[in-house]
Protein backbone atom coordinates (compact mmCIF):
# COMPACT_ATOMS: atom_id res chain seq x y z
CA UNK A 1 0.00 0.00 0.00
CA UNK A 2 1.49 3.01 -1.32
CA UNK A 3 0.11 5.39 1.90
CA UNK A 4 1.12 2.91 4.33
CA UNK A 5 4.79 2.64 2.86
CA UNK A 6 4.73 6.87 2.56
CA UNK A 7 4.08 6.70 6.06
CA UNK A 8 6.49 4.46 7.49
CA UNK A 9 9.48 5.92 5.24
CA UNK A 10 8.50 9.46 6.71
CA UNK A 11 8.46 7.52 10.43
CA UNK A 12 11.53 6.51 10.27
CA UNK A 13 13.22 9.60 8.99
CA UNK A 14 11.47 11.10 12.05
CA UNK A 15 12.95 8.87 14.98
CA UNK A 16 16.15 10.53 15.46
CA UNK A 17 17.77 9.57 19.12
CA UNK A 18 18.00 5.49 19.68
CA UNK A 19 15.36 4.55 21.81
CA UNK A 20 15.44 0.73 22.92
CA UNK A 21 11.94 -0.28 23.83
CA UNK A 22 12.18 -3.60 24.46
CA UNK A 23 8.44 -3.20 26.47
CA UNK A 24 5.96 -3.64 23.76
CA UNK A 25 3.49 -1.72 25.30
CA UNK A 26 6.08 1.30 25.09
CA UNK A 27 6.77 0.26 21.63
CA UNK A 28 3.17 0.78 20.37
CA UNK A 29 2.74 4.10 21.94
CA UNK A 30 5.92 5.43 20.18
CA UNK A 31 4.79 4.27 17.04
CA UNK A 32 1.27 5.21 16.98
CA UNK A 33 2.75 8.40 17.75
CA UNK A 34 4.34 8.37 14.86
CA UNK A 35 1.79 6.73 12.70
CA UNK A 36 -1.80 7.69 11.83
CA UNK A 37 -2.89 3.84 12.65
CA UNK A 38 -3.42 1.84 15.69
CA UNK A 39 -1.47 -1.17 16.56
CA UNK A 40 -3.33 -4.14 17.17
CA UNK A 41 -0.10 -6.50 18.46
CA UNK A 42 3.59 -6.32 18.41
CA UNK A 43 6.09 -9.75 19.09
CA UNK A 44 9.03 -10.08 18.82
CA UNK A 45 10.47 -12.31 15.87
CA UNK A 46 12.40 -15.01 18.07
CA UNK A 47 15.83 -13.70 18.73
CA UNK A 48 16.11 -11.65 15.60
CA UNK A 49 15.85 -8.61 17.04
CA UNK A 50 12.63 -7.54 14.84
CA UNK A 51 9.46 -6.95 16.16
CA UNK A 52 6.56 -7.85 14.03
CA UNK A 53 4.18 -5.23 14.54
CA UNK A 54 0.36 -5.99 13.22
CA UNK A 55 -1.92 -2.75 12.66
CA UNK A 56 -5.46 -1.86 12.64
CA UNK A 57 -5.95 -2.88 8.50
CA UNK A 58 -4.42 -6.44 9.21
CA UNK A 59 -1.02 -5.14 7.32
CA UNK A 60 1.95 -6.57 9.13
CA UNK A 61 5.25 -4.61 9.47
CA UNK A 62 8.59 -4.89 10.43
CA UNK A 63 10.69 -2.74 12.75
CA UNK A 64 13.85 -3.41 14.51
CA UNK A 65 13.79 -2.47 18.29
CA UNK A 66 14.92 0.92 18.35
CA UNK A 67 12.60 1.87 15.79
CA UNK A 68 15.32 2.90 13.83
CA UNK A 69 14.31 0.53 10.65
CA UNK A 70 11.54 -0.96 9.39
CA UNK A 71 9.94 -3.10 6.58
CA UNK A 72 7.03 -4.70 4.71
CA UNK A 73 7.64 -7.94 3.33
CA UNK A 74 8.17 -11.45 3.61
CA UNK A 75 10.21 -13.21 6.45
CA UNK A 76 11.53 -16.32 6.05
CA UNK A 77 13.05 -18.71 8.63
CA UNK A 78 16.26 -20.03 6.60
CA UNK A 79 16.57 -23.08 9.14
CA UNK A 80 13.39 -24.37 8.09
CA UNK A 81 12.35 -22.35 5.42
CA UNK A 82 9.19 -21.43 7.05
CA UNK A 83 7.62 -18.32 5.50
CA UNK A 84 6.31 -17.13 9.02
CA UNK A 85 4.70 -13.91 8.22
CA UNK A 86 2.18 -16.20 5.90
CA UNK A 87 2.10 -18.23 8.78
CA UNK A 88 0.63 -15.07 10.27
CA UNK A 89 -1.54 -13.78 7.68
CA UNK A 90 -2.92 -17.83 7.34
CA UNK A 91 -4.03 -17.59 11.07
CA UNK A 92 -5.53 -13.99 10.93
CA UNK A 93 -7.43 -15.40 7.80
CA UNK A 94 -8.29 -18.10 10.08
CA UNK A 95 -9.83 -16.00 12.98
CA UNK A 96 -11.42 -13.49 10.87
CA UNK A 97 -13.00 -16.32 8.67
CA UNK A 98 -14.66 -18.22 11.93
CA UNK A 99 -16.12 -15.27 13.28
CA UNK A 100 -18.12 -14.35 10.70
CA UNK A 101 -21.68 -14.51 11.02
CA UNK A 102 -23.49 -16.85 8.41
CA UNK A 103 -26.74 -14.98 8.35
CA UNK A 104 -25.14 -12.43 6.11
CA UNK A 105 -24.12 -14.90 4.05
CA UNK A 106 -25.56 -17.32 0.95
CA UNK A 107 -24.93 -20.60 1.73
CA UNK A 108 -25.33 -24.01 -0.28
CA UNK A 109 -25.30 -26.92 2.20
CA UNK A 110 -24.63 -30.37 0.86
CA UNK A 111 -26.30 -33.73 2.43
CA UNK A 112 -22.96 -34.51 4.48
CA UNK A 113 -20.12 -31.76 4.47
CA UNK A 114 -16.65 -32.34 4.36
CA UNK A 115 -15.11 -29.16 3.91
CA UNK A 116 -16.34 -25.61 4.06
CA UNK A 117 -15.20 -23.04 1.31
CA UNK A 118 -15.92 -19.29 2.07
CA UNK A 119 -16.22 -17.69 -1.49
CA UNK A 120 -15.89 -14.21 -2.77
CA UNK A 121 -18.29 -13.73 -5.67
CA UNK A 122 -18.61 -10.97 -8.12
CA UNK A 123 -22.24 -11.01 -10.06
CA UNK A 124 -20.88 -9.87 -13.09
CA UNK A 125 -17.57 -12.43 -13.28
CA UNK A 126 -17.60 -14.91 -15.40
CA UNK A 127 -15.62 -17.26 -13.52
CA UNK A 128 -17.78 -16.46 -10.82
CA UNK A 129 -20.66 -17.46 -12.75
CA UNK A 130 -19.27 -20.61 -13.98
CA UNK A 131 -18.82 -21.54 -10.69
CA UNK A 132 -22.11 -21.11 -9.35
CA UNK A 133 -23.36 -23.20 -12.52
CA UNK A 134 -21.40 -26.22 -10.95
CA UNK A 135 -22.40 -25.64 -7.22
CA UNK A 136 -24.89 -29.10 -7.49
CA UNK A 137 -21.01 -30.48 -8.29
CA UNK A 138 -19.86 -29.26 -5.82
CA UNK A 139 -22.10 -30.07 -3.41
CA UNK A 140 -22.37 -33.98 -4.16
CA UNK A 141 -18.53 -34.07 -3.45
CA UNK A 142 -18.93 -32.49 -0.10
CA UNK A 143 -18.15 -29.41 -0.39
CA UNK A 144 -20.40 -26.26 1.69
CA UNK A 145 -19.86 -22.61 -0.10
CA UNK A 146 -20.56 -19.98 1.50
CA UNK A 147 -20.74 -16.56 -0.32
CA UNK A 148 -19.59 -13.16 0.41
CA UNK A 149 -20.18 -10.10 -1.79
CA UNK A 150 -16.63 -8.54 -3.70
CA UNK A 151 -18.12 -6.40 -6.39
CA UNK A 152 -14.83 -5.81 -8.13
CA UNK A 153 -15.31 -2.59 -9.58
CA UNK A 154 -16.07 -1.37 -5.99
CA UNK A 155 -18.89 0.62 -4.16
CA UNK A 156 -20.76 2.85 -6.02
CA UNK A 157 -21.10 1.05 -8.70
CA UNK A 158 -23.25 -1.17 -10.80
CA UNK A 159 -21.93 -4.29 -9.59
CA UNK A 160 -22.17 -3.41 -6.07
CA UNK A 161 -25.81 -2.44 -6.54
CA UNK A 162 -26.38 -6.11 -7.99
CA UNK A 163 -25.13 -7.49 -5.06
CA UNK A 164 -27.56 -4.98 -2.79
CA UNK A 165 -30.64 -6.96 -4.47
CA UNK A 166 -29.39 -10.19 -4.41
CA UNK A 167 -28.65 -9.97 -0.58
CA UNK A 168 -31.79 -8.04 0.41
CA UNK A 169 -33.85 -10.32 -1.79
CA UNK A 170 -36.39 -12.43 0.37
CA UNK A 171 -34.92 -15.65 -1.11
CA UNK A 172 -31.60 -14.85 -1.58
CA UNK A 173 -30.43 -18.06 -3.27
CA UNK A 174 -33.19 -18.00 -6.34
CA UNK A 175 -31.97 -14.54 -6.36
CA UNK A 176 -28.32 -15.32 -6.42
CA UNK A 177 -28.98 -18.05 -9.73
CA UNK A 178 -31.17 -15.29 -11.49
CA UNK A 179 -28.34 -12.06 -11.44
CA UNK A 180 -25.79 -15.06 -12.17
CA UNK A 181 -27.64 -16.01 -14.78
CA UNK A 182 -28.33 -12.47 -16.29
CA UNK A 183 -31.60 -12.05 -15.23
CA UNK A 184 -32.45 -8.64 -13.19
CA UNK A 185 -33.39 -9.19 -9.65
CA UNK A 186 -35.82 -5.99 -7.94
CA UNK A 187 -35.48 -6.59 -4.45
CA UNK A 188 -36.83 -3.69 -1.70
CA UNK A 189 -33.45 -1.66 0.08
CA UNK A 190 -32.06 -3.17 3.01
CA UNK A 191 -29.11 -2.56 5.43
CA UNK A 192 -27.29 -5.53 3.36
CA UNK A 193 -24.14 -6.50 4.50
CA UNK A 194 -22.21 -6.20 0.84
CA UNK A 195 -19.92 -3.07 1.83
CA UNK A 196 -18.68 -4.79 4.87
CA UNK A 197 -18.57 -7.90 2.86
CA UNK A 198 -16.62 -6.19 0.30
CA UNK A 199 -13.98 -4.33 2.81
CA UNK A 200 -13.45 -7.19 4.56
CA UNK A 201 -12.65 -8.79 1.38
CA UNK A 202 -10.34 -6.59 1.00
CA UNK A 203 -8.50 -6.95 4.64
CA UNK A 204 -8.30 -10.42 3.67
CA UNK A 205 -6.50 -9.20 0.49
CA UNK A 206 -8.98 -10.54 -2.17
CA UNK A 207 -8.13 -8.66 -5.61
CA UNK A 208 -10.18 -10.96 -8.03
CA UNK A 209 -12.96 -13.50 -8.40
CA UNK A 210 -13.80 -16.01 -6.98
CA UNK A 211 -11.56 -15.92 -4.15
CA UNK A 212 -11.91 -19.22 -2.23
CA UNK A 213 -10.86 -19.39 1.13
CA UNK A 214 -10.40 -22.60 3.44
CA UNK A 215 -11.28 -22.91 7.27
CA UNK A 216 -7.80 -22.94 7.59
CA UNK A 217 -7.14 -19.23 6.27
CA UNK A 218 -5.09 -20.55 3.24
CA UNK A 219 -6.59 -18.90 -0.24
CA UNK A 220 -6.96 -20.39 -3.65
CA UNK A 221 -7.81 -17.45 -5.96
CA UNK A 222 -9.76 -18.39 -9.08
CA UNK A 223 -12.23 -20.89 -10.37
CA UNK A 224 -11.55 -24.22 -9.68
CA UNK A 225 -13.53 -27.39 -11.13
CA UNK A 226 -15.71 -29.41 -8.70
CA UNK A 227 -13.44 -32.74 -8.45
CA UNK A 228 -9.75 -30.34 -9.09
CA UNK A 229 -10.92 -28.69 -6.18
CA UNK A 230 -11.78 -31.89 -3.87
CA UNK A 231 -8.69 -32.99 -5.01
CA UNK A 232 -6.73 -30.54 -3.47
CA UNK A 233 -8.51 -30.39 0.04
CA UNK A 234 -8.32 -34.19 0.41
CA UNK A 235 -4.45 -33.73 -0.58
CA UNK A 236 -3.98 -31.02 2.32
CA UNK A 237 -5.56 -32.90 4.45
CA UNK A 238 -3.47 -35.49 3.88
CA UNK A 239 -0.44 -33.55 4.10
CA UNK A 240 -1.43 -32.13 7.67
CA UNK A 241 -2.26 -35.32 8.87
């Protein structure tokens, strides 16, 4: 993020004496000092040194402990290659994906569920669409979808409106195969939940459709076919087992 990087360079430039804070809680009140965003958490990378500081938008930064440097990026554990700030960003997924609350959401429940896909769905995306054309499919092989509203070309706009009268439509489903399928849905207004929906998508750092997103908080942007995609989960299930 552009602002967010503007920011910390002009943070940084600011901190001119060395000032060890070692105490976290000093730590965050320096730096939201500096910075026009709240902290949420700051821990300390093992015995690196760094700090990994989370902040209100879910962005995770880097800073050493004097404050002195920081960075945005990747950091790898070279002793067992472990990328651990997707580690990170795979368990914030995680916790922001299980407290969501499924009323504000359009699910398709199969007879017996093995795994439970939360989906970011554009109306007007044809991939989108093409997926929601196979959700019997995917269904029979076990798998529970559960959408969430990402009009791509944002709020304000035609898309986002679709997604208004799909959501505050009385049966939201019938509603969701008609505007998939072309077919203009005229549904009262509402307080719908699409422009949370659609930030949150964004926290989670969805940037196309359909973004698919396991309980676990891993992500597998696009379309997938029904049996590719039971495929996989049964082979990370596997894996973690």
């Amino acid at each position: 993020m552009t602002i967010i990087r503007t920011f910390l360079w002009l943070a940084i430039l600011a901190v001119t004496s060395t000032v060890y804070a070692a105490d976290t809680a000093e730590m965050k009140e320096k730096l939201e000092a500096m910075m026009p965003f709240n902290v949420e958490s700051i821990t300390a990378v093992g015995n690196s040194g760094m700090f990994e500081v989370v902040i209100e938008s879910g962005e995770i930064i880097y800073f050493s402990e004097d404050l002195s440097y920081g960075f945005e990026g990747n950091v790898i554990e070279m002793a067992t290659g472990t990328n651990i700030t997707e580690v990170k960003r795979k368990a914030q997924r995680k916790n922001l994906l299980a407290s969501l609350d499924e009323s504000e959401m359009i699910i398709y429940d199969p007879k017996k569920t093995d795994y439970t896909l939360t989906v970011f769905t554009d109306i007007d995306c044809g991939y989108c669409r093409k997926l929601h054309n196979q959700m019997a499919e995917y269904n029979a092989l076990g798998i529970r979808i559960r959408y969430m509203a990402f009009p791509r070309t944002g709020i304000d706009s035609e898309s986002f409106d679709k997604a208004e009268d799909v959501w505050c439509a009385e049966d939201r489903k019938q509603a969701m195969t008609d505007a998939k399928n072309g077919r203009q849905v005229n549904s009262k207004h509402c307080e719908s939940p699409v422009a949370a929906q659609y930030k949150l998508g964004g926290k989670l750092g969805v940037n196309g459709t359909p973004a698919l997103f396991l309980e676990s908080g891993e992500s597998l942007p696009g379309y997938v076919p029904p049996k590719r995609l039971r495929k996989i989960l049964d082979e990370k299930v596997s894996a973690e087992s």
